[in-house]
C-alpha atoms as a PDB file:
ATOM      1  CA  UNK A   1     -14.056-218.676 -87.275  1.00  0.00           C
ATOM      2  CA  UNK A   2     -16.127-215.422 -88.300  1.00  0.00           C
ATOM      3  CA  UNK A   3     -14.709-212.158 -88.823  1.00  0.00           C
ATOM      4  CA  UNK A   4     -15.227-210.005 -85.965  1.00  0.00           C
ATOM      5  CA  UNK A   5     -13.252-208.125 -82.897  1.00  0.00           C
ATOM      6  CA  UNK A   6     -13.880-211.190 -80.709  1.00  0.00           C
ATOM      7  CA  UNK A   7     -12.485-213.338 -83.366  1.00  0.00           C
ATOM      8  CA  UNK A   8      -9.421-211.440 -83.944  1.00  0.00           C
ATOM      9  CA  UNK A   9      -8.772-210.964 -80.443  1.00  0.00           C
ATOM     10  CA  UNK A  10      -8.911-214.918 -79.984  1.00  0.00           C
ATOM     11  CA  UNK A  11      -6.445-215.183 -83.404  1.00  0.00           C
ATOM     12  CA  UNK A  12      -4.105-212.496 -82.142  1.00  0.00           C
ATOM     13  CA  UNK A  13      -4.465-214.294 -78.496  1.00  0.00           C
ATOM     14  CA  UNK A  14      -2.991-217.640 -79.615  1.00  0.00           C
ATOM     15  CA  UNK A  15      -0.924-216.227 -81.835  1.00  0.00           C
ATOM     16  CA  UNK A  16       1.094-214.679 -78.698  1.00  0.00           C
ATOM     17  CA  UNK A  17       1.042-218.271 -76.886  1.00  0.00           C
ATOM     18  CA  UNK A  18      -1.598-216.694 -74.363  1.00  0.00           C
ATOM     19  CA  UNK A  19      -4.799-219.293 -73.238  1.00  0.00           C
ATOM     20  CA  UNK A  20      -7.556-216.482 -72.410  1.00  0.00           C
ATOM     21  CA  UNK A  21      -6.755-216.866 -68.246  1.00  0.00           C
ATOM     22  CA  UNK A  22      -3.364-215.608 -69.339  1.00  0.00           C
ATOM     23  CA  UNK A  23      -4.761-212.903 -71.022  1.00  0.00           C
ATOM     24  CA  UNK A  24      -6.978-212.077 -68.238  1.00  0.00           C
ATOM     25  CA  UNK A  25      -4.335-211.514 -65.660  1.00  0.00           C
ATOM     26  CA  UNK A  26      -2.515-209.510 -67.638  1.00  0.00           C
ATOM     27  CA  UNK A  27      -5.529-206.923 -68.703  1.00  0.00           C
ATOM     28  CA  UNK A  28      -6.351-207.177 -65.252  1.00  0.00           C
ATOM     29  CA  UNK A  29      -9.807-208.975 -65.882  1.00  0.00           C
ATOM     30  CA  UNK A  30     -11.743-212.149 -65.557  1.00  0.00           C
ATOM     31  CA  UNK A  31     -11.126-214.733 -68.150  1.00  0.00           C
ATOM     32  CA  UNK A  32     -15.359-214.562 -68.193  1.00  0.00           C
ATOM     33  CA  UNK A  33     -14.590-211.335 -69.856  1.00  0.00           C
ATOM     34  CA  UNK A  34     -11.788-212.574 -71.847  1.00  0.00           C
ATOM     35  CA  UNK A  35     -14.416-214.929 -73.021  1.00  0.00           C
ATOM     36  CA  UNK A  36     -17.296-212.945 -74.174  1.00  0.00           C
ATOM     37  CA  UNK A  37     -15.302-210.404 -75.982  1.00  0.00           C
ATOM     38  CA  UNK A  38     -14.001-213.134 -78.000  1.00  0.00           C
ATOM     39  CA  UNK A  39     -17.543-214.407 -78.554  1.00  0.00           C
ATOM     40  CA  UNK A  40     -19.038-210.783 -79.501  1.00  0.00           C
ATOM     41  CA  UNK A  41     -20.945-210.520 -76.559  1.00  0.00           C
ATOM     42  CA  UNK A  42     -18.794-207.607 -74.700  1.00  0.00           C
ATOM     43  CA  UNK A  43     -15.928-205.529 -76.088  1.00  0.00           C
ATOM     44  CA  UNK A  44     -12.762-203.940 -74.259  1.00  0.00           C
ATOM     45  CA  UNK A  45     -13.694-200.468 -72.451  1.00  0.00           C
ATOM     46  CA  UNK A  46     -12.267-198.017 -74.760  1.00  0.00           C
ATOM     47  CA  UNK A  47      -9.239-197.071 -71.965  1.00  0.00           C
ATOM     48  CA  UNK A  48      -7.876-200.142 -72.302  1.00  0.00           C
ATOM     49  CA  UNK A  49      -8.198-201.011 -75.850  1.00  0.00           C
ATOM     50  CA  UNK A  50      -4.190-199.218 -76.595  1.00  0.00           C
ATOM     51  CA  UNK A  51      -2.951-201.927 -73.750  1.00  0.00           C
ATOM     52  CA  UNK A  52      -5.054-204.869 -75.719  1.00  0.00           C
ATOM     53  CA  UNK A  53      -3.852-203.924 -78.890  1.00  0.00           C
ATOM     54  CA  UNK A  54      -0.293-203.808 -77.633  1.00  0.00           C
ATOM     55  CA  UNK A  55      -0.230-206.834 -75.417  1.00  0.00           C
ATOM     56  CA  UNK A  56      -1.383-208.912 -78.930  1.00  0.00           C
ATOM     57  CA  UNK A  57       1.017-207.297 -80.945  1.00  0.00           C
ATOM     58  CA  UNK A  58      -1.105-204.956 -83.414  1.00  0.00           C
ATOM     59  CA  UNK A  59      -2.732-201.462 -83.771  1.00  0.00           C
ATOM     60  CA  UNK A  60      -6.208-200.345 -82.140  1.00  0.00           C
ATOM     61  CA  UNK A  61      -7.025-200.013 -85.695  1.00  0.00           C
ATOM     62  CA  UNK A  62      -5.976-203.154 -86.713  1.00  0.00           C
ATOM     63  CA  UNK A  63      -7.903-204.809 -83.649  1.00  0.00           C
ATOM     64  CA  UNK A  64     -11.043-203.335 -84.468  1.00  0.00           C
ATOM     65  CA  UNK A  65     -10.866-203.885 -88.481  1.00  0.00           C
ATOM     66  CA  UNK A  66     -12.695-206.475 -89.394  1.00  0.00           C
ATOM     67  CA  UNK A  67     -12.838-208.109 -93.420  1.00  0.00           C
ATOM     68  CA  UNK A  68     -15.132-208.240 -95.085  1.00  0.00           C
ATOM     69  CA  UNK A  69     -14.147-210.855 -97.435  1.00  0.00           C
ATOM     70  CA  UNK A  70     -11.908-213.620 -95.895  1.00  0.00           C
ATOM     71  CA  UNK A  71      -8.571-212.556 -95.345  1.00  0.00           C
ATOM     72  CA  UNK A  72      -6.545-214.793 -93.327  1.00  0.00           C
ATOM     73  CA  UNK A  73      -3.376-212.127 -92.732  1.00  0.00           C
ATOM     74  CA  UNK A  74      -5.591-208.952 -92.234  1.00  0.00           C
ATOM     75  CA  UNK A  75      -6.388-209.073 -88.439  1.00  0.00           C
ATOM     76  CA  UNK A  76      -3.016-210.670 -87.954  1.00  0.00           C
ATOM     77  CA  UNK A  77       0.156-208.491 -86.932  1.00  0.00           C
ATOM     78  CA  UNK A  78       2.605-207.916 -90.109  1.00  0.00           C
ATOM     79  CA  UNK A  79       5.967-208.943 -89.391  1.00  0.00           C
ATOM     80  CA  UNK A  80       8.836-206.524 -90.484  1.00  0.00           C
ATOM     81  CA  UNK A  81       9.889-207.626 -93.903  1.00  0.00           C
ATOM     82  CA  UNK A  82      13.454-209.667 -94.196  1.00  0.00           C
ATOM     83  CA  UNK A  83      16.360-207.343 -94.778  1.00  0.00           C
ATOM     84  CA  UNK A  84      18.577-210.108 -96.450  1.00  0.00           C
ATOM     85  CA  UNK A  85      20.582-206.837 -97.469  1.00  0.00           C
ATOM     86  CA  UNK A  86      21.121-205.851 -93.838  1.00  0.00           C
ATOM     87  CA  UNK A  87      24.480-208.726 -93.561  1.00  0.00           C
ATOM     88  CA  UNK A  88      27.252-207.253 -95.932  1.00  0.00           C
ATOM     89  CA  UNK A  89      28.809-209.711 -98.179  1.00  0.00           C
ATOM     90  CA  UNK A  90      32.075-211.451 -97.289  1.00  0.00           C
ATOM     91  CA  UNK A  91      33.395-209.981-100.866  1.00  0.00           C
ATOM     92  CA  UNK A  92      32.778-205.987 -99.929  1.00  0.00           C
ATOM     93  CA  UNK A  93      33.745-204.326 -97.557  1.00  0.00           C
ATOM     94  CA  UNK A  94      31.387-203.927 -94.609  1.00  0.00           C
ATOM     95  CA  UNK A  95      30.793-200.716 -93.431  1.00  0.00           C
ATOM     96  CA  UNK A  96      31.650-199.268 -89.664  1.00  0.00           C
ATOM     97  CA  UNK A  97      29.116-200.822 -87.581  1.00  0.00           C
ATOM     98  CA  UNK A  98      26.642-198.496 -86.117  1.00  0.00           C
ATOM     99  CA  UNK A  99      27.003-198.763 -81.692  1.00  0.00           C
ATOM    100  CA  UNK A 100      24.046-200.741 -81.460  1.00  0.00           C
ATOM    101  CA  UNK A 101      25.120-203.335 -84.180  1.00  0.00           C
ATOM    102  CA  UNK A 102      27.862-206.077 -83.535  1.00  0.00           C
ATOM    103  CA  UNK A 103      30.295-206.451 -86.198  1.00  0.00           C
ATOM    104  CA  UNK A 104      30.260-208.497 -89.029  1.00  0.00           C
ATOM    105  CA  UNK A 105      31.676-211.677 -88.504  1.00  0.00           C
ATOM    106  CA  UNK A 106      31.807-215.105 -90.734  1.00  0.00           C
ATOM    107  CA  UNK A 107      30.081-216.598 -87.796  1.00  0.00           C
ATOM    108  CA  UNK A 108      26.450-217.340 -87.065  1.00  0.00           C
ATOM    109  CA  UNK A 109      25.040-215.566 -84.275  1.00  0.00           C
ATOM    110  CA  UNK A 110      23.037-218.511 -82.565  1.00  0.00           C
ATOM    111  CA  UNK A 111      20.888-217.560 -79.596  1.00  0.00           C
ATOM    112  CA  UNK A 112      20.157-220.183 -77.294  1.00  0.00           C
ATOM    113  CA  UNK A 113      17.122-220.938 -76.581  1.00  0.00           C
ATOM    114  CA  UNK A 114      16.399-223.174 -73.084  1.00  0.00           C
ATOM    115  CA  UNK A 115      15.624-226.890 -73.627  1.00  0.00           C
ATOM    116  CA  UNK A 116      12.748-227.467 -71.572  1.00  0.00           C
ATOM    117  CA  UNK A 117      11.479-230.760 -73.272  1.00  0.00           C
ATOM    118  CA  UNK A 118      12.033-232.642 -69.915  1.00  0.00           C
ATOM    119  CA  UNK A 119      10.885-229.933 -67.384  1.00  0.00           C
ATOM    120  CA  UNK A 120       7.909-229.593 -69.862  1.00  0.00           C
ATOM    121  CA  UNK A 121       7.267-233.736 -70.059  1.00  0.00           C
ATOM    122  CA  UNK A 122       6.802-233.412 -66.545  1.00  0.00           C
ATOM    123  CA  UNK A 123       4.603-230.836 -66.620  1.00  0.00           C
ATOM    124  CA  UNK A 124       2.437-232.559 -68.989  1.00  0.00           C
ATOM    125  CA  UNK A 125       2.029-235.909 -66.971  1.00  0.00           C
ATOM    126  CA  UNK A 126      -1.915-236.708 -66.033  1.00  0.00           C
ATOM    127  CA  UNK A 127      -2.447-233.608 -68.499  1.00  0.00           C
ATOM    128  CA  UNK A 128      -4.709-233.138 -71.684  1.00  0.00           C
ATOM    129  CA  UNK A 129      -5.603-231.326 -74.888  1.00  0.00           C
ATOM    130  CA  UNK A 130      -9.440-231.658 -75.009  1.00  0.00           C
ATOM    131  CA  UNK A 131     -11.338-230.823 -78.015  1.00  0.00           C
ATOM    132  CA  UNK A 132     -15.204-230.447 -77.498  1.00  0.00           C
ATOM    133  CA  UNK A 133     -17.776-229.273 -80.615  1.00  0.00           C
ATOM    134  CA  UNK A 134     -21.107-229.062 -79.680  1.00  0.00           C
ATOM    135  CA  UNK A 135     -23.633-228.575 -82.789  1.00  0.00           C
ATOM    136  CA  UNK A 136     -26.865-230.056 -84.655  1.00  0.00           C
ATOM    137  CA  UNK A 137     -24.009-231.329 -87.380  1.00  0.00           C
ATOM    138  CA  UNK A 138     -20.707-231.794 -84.937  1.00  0.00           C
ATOM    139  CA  UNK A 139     -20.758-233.759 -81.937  1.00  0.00           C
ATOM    140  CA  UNK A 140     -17.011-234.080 -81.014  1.00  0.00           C
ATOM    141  CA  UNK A 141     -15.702-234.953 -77.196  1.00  0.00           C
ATOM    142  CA  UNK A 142     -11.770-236.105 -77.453  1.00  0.00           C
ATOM    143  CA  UNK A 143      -8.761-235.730 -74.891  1.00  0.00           C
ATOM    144  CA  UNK A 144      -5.102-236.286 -76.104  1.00  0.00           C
ATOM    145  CA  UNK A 145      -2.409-236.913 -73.637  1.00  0.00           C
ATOM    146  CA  UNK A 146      -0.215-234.130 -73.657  1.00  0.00           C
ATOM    147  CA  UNK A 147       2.806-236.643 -74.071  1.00  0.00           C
ATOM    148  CA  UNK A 148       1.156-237.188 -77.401  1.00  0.00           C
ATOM    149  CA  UNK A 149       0.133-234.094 -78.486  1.00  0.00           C
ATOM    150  CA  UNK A 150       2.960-233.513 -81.006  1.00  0.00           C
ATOM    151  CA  UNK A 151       1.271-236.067 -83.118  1.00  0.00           C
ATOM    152  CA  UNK A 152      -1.942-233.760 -83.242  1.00  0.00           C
ATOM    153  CA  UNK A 153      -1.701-232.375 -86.830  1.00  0.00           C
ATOM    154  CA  UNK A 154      -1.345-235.995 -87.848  1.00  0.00           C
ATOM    155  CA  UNK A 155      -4.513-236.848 -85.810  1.00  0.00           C
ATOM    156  CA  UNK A 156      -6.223-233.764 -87.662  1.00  0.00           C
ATOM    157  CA  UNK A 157      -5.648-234.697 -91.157  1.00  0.00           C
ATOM    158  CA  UNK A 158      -7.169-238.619 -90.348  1.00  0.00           C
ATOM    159  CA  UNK A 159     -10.050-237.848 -88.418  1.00  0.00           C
ATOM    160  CA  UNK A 160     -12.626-235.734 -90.036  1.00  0.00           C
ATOM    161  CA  UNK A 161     -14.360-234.215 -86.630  1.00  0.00           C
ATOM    162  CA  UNK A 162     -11.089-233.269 -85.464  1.00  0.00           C
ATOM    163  CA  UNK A 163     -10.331-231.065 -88.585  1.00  0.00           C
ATOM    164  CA  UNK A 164     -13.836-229.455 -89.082  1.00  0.00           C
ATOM    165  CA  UNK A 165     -13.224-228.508 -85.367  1.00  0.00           C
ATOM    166  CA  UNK A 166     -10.263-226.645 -85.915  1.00  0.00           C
ATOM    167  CA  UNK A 167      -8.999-226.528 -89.663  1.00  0.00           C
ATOM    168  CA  UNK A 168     -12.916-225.629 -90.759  1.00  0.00           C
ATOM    169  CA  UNK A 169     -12.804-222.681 -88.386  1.00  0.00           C
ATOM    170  CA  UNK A 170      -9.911-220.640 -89.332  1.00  0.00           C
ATOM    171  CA  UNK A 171      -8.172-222.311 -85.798  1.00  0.00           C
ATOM    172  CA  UNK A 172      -4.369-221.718 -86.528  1.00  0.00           C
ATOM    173  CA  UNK A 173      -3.170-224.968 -85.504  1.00  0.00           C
ATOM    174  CA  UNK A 174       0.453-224.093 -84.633  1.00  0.00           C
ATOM    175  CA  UNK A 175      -0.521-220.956 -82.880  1.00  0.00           C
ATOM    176  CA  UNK A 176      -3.010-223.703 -81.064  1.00  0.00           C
ATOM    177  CA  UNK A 177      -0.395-226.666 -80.312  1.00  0.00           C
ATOM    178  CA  UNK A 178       2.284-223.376 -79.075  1.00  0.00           C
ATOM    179  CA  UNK A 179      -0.441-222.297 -76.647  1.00  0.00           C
ATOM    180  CA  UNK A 180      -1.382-225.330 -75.278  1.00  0.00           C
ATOM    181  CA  UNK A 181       2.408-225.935 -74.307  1.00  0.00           C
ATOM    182  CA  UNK A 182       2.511-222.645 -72.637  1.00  0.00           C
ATOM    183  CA  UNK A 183      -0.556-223.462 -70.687  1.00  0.00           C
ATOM    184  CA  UNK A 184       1.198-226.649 -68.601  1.00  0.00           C
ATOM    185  CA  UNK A 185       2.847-223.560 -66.081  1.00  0.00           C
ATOM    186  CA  UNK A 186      -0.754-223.098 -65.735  1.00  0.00           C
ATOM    187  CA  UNK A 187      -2.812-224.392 -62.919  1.00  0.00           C
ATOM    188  CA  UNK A 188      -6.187-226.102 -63.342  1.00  0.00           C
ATOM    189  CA  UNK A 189      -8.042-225.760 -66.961  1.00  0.00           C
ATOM    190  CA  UNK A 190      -6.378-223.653 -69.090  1.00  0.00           C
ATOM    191  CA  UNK A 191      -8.857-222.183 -72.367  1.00  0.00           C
ATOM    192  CA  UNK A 192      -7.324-221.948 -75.974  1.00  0.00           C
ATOM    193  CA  UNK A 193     -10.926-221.774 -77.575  1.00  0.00           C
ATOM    194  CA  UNK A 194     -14.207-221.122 -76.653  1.00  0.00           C
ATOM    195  CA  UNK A 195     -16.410-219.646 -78.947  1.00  0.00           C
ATOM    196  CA  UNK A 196     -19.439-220.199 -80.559  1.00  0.00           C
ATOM    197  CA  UNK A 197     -19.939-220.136 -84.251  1.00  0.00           C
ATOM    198  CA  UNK A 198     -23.815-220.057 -85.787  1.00  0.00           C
ATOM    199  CA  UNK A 199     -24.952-223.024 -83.639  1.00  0.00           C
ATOM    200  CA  UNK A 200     -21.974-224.888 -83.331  1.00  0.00           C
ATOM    201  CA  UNK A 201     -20.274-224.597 -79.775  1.00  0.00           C
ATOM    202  CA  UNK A 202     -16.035-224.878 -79.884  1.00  0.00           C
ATOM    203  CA  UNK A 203     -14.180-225.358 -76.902  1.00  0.00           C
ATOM    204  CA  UNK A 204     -10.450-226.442 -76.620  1.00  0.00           C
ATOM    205  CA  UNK A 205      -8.700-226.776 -73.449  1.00  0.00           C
ATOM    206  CA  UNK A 206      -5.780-228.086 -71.072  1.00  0.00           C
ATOM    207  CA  UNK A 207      -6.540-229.742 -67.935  1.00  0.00           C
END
């Protein structure tokens, strides 16, 4: 996709696991007007621009930058770096652990994360990811069963309309697959893409 405020709200969007209704309900707005900021066509009043930024995870600043050379990690949020340090080693001494800090143990600390693959499976019965490209060069209309889906990067790197519909774009495909996941609590069609690029129309979708 371009560079541009719509487009980096629609990166940082799917990035947080959000389809644009999502994002709509919780700015508190229609996901029409989800949909034509991310297309250019409207922008964010200025009030709520702080509680955009912070519901995708970045600065008003960073929001509204926009590259002007290709720079895939600029109008994404920067993740803290890795304090490998932060552990002490098993052959020093660790130092009294601060009140908010546990301990230092030799142990893992695992969280557990829920295993919804069979509520989920359910969910995604009679469901699918559709990917639609309308354009004088693409003319792409596909549905995977959302049973399947996990197969989709496969699918991508075989069939060449599939990947100039998302890979060509600058669609992060993870960010993509994670959404469309989140979207089966979702009732009726849920939007992961809709843009339009030049003259090519891109919409993905769960329904």
């Amino acid at each position: 996709m371009k560079n541009s405020v719509g487009r980096n709200i629609a990166r940082l969007r799917l990035s947080r696991g959000m389809t644009q209704e999502q994002l709509a309900q919780r700015m508190g707005v229609t996901p029409q007007a989800v949909s034509k900021w991310e297309n250019d066509l409207n922008y964010p009043d200025v009030a709520t621009l702080p509680a955009l930024a912070a519901l995708l995870g970045t600065s008003v600043d960073a929001l509204l930058t926009v590259p002007d050379r290709d720079a895939a990690t600029a109008d994404r949020p920067t993740p803290s770096p890795a304090a490998p340090s932060s552990a002490p080693s098993p052959l020093s001494a660790p130092s009294a652990p601060s009140p908010a800090a546990p301990a230092f143990t030799n142990f893992e600390l695992i969280r557990p994360e829920p295993a919804p693959e069979q509520p989920r499976a359910r969910r995604a019965a009679g469901r699918s990811l559709h990917i639609e490209v309308r354009g004088p060069q693409d003319n792409v209309d596909l549905a995977f069963p959302m049973q399947a889906v996990s197969a989709l990067t496969g699918l991508i790197a075989t069939v060449p309309q599939v990947r100039s519909a998302v890979g060509a774009r600058g669609i992060d495909l993870d960010a993509m697959l994670k959404t469309s996941f989140n979207a089966l609590d979702s009732n009726g069609p849920a939007t992961l893409i809709d843009v339009t690029d030049d003259e090519d129309h891109v919409r993905i979708w769960v329904d």
